[in-house]
Protein backbone atom coordinates (compact mmCIF):
# COMPACT_ATOMS: atom_id res chain seq x y z
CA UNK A 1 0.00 0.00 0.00
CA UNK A 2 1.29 3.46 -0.73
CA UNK A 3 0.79 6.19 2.23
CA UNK A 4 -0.33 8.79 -0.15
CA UNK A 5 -3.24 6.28 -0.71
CA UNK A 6 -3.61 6.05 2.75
CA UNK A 7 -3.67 9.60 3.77
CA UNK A 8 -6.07 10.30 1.08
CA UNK A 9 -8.12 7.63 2.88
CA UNK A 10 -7.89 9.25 5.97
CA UNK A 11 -8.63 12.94 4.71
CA UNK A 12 -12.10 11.53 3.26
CA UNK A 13 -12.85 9.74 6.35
CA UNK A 14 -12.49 13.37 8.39
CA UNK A 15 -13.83 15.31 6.01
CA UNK A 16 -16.33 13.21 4.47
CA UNK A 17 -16.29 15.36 1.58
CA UNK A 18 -13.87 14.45 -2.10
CA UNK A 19 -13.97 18.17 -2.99
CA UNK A 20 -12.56 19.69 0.65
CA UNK A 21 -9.89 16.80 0.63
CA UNK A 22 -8.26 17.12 -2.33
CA UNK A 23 -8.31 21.13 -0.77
CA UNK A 24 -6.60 20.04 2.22
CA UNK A 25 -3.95 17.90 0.19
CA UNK A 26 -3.46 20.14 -2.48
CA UNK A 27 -4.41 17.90 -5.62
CA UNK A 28 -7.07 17.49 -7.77
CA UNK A 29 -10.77 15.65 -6.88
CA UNK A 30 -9.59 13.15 -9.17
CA UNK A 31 -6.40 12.28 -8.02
CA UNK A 32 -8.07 11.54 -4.90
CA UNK A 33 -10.71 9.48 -6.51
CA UNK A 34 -7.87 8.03 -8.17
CA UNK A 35 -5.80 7.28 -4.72
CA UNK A 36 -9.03 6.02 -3.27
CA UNK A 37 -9.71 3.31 -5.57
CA UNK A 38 -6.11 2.18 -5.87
CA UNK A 39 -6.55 1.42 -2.25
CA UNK A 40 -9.83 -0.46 -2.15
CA UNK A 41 -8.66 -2.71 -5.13
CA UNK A 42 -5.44 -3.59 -2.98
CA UNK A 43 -7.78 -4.43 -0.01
CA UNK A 44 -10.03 -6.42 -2.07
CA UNK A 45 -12.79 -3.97 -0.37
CA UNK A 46 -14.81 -0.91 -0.99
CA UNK A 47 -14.36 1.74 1.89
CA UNK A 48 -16.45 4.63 0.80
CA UNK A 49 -20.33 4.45 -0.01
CA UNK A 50 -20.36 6.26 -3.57
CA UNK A 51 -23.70 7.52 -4.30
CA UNK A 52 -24.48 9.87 -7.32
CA UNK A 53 -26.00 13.29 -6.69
CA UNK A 54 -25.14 13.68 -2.59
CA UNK A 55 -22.50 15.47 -1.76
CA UNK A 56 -21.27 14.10 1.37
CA UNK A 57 -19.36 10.48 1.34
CA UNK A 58 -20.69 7.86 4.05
CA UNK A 59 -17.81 5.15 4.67
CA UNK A 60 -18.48 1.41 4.81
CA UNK A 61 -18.22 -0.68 7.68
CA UNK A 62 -15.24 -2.09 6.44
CA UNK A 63 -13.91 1.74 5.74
CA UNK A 64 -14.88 2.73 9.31
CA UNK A 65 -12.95 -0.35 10.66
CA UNK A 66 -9.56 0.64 8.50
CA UNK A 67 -9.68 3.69 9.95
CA UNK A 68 -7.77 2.98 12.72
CA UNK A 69 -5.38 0.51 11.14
CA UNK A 70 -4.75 3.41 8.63
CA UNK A 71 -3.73 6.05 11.20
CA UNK A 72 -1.32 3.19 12.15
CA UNK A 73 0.33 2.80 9.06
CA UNK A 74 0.45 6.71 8.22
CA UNK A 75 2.42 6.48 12.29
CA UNK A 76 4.42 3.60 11.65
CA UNK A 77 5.14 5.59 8.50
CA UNK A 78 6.06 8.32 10.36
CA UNK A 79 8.43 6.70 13.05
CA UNK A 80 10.08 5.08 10.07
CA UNK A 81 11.35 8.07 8.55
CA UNK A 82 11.93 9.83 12.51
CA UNK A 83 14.17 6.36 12.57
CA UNK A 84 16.47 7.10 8.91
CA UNK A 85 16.85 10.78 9.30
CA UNK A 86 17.94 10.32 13.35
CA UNK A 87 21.38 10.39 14.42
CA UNK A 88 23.07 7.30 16.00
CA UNK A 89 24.12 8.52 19.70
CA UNK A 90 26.70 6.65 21.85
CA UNK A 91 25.40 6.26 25.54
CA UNK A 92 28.32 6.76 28.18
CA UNK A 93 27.83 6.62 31.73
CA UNK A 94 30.64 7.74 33.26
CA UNK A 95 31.30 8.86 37.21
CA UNK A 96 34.39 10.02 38.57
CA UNK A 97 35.80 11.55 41.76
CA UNK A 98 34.08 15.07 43.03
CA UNK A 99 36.94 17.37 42.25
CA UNK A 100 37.52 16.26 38.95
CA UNK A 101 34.81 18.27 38.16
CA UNK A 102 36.71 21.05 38.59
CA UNK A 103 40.10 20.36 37.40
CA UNK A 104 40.47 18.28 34.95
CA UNK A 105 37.84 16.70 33.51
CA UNK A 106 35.48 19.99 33.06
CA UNK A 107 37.57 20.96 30.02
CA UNK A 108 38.21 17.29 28.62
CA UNK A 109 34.37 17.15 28.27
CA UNK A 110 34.13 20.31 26.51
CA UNK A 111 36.68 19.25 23.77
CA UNK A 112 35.26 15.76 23.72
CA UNK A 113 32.00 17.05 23.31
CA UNK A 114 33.51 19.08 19.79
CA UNK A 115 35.35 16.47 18.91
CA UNK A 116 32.59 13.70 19.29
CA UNK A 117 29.29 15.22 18.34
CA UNK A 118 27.22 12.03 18.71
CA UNK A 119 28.37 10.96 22.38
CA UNK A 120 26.06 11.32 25.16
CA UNK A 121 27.50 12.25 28.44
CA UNK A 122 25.75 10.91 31.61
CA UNK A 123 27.79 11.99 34.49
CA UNK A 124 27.96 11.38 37.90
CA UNK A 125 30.58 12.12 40.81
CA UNK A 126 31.11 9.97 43.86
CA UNK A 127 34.17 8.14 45.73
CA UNK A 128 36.82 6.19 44.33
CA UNK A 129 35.58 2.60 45.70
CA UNK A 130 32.39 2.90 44.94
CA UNK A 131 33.10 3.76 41.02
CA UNK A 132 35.07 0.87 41.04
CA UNK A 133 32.24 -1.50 42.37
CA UNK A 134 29.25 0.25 39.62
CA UNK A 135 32.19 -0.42 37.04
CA UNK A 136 33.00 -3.92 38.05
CA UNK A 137 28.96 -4.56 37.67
CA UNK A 138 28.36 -2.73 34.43
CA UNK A 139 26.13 0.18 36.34
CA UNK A 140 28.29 2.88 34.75
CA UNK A 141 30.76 2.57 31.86
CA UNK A 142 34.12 4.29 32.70
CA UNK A 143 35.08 5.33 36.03
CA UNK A 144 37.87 8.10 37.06
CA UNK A 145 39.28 7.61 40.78
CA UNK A 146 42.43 8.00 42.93
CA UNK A 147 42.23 5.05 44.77
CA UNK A 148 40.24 1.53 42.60
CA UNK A 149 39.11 -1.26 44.37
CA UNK A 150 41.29 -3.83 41.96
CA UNK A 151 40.25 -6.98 40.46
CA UNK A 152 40.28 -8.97 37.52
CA UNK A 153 37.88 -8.22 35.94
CA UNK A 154 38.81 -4.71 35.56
CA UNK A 155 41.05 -2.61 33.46
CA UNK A 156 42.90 0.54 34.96
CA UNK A 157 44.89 3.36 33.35
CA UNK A 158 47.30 5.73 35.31
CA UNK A 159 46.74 9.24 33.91
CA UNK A 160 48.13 11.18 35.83
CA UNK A 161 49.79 12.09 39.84
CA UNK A 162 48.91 14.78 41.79
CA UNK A 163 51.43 15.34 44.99
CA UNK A 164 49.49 16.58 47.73
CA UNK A 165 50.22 19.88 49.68
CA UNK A 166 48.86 22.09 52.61
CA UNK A 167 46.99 25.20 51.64
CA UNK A 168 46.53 27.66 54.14
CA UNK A 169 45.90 31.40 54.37
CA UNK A 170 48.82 33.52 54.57
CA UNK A 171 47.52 35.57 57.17
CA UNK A 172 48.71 32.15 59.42
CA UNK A 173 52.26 33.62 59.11
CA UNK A 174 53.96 30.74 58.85
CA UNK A 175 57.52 30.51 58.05
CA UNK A 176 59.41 28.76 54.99
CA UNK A 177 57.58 26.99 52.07
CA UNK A 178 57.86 23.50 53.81
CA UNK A 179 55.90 22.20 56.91
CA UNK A 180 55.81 18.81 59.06
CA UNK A 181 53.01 17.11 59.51
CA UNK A 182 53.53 17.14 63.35
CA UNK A 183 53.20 21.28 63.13
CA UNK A 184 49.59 20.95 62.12
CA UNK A 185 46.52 20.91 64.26
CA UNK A 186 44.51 18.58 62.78
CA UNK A 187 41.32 20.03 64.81
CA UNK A 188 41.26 22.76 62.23
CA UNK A 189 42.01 20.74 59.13
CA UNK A 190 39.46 21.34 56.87
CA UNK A 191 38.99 17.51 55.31
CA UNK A 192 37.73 16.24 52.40
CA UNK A 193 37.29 12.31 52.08
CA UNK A 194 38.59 11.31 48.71
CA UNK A 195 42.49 10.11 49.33
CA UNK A 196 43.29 7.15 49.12
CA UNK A 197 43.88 4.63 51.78
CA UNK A 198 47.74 5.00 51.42
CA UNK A 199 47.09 8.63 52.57
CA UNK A 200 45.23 7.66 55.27
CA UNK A 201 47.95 5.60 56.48
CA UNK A 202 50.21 8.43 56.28
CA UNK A 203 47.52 10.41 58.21
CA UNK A 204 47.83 8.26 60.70
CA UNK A 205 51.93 8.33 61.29
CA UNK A 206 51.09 11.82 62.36
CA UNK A 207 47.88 13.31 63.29
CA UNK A 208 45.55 11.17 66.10
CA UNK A 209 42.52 9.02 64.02
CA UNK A 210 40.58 9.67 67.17
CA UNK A 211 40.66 13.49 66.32
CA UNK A 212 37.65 14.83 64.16
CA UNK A 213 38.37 17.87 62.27
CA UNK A 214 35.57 20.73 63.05
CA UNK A 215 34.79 20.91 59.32
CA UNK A 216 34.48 17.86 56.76
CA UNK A 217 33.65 18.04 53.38
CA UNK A 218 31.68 15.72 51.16
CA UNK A 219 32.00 18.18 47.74
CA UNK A 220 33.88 19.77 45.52
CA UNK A 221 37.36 21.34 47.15
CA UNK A 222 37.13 24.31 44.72
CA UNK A 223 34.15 25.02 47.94
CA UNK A 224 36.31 24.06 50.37
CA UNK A 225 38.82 27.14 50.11
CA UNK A 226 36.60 29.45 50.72
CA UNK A 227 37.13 27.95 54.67
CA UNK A 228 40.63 29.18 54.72
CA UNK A 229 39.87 32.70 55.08
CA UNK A 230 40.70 31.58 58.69
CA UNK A 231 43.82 31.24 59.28
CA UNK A 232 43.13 28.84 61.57
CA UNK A 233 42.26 26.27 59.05
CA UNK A 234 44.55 24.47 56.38
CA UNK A 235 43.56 22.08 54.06
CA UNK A 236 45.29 18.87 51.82
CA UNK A 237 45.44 19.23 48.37
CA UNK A 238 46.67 18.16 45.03
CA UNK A 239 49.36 20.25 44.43
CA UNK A 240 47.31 21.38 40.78
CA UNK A 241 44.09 22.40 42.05
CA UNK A 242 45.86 24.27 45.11
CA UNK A 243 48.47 26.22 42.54
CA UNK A 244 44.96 27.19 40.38
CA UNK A 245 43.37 28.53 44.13
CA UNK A 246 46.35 30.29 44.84
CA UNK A 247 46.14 32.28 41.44
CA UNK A 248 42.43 33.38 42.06
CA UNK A 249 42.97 33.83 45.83
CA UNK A 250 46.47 35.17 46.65
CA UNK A 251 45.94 35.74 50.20
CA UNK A 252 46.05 31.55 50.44
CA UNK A 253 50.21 30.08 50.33
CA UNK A 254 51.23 26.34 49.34
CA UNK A 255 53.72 24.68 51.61
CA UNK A 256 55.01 21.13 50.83
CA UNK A 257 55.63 18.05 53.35
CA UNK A 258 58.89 17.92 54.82
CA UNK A 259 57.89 14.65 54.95
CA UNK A 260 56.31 13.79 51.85
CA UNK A 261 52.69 12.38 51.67
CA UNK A 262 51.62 9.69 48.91
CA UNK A 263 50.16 11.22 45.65
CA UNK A 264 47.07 11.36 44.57
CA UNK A 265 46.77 9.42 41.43
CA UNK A 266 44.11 9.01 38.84
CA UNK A 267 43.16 6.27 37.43
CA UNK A 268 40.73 5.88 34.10
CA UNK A 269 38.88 2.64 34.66
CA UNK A 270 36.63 0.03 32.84
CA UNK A 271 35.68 -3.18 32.57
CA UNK A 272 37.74 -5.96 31.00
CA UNK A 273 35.34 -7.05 28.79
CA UNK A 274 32.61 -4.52 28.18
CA UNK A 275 28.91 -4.90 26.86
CA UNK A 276 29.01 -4.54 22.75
CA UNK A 277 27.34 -1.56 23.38
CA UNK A 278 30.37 0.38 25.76
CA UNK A 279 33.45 -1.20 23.13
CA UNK A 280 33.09 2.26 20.93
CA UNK A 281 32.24 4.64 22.95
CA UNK A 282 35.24 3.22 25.85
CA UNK A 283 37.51 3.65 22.97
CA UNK A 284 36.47 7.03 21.99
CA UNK A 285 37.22 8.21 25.38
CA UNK A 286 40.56 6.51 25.58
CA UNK A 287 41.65 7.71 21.93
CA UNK A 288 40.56 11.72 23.33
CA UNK A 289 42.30 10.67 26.41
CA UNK A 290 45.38 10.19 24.78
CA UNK A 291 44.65 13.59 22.66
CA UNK A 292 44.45 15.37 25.29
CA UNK A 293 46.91 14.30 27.55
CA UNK A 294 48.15 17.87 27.86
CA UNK A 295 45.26 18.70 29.94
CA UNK A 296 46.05 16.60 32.56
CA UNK A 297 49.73 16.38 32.96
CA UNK A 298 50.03 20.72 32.64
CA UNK A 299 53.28 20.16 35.15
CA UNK A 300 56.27 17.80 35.04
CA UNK A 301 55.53 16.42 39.08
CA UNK A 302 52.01 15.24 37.22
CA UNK A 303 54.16 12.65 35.49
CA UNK A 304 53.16 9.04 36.30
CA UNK A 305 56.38 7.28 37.41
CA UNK A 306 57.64 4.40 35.17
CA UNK A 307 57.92 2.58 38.41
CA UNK A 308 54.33 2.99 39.45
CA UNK A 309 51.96 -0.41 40.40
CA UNK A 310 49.19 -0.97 42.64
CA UNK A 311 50.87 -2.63 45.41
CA UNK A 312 49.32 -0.30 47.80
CA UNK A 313 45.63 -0.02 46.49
CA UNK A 314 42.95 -2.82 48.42
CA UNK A 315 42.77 -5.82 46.10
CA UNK A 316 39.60 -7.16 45.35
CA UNK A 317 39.07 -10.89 44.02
């Protein structure tokens, strides 16, 4: 059946009228005569009651039960061409660590987005062993975390090191550009949660675990600056986001460890073997990934060592 038939059909059945249809879809009366007929010989039925001298057109029982199998077709029809002319998208469910929102990943995005038009971004934030678990059971696609759960099943890329520093507010006056870990108050540390559990261990070598610090945060670290206009309070940070802080704020000063703390190191992460769906799209991202390396190793100390393995991170099997 041709849908021109069809809609011709349709148009009589609303109108009820040969003269106001062909009107409506701009052809002659005959050619809708003409598209009419065609239609009822394919059916092997007549649809319209044709009787000379009236001017309105009564449908059959048979045309009044097409009706709705007509409107189908002219849908169907429809969806058919919504389906050829539509773009094929790429789903990609990714979720990474809260302050990669700010630094780095908020720019990678942007150019990914240019550079792959048909991707679709779903993203999440959240902490490291929890991305690593959704990953490990196909809930999200790629992960990006400091600190994976590892297992088998599971494939993880360095990309790049971030060695952590205190931030403070200069107005603390204190001296040098180095500090001990012993000098700080941890009481007045303003903490955010996503380290590692090889920091934590170094925590631990210095500052009392029974100690809670009077502010903890559970977002972004780009917020938690704006705490250091104390001068109580200091703050760990990757050294990159701390360097970018101190160029909007100057009144905030890096020191480094005297004794150094672990780096922060992140870690693109998928599954071994993804569903058919994720295989393009999870090499899209690691192709724009490699790109764009630039954008997350801007420094020389952001370097991932040749020596680096996971002998430290919680093993999962």
């Amino acid at each position: 059946m041709k849908l021109e038939d069809i809609e011709a059909f349709l148009m009589i059945a609303d109108t009820h009228n040969l003269s106001k249809s062909a009107q409506l879809l701009y052809i002659t009366q005959s050619t809708v005569s003409y598209r009419l007929k065609r239609l009822e010989t394919e059916l092997g039925v007549e649809l319209v009651k044709r009787s000379r001298g009236e001017r309105s057109i009564t449908l059959t029982p048979k045309g009044i039960e097409f009706i709705s199998i007509a409107q189908q077709w002219v849908n169907v029809s429809k969806y058919t061409r919504q389906f050829k002319e539509m773009k094929s998208y790429m789903n990609v469910r990714i979720e990474h660590v809260d302050w990669f929102t700010a630094y780095p990943f908020q720019k990678f995005y942007e150019l990914l987005l240019e550079k792959e038009p048909l991707l679709k971004l779903h993203i999440r934030t959240g902490h490291s062993a929890p991305i690593s678990e959704k990953v490990n059971n196909v809930e999200i696609d790629i992960g990006f975390v400091v600190h994976p759960i590892i297992t088998s099943s599971l494939v993880y890329r360095p990309l790049f090191r971030d060695p952590l520093v205190m931030i403070c507010s200069r107005r603390a006056n204190r001296q040098g550009v180095t500090v001990h870990p012993k000098d700080l108050d941890p009481l007045h540390e303003v903490y955010w949660p996503y380290q590692g559990d090889d920091v934590r261990k170094w925590r631990d070598q210095w500052w009392d675990s029974s100690i809670i610090p009077l502010i903890q945060m559970d977002f972004s670290i780009p917020t938690s600056f704006y705490f250091l206009s104390n001068p109580e309070k200091w703050m760990l940070s990757p050294r990159s986001i701390a360097e970018e802080q101190v160029q909007l704020n100057p009144d905030l000063k890096i020191y480094t460890f005297s004794v150094p703390a672990p780096d922060i190191i992140c870690y693109c992460i998928h599954k071994k073997e993804p569903s058919q769906q994720a295989i393009l799209s999870i090499d899209i991202i690691h192709k724009q990934l490699d790109t764009y390396s630039d954008i997350f190793i801007k420094h020389d100390y952001m370097k991932i060592p040749e020596n680096h393995s996971y002998s430290t991170m919680q093993h999962l099997e």
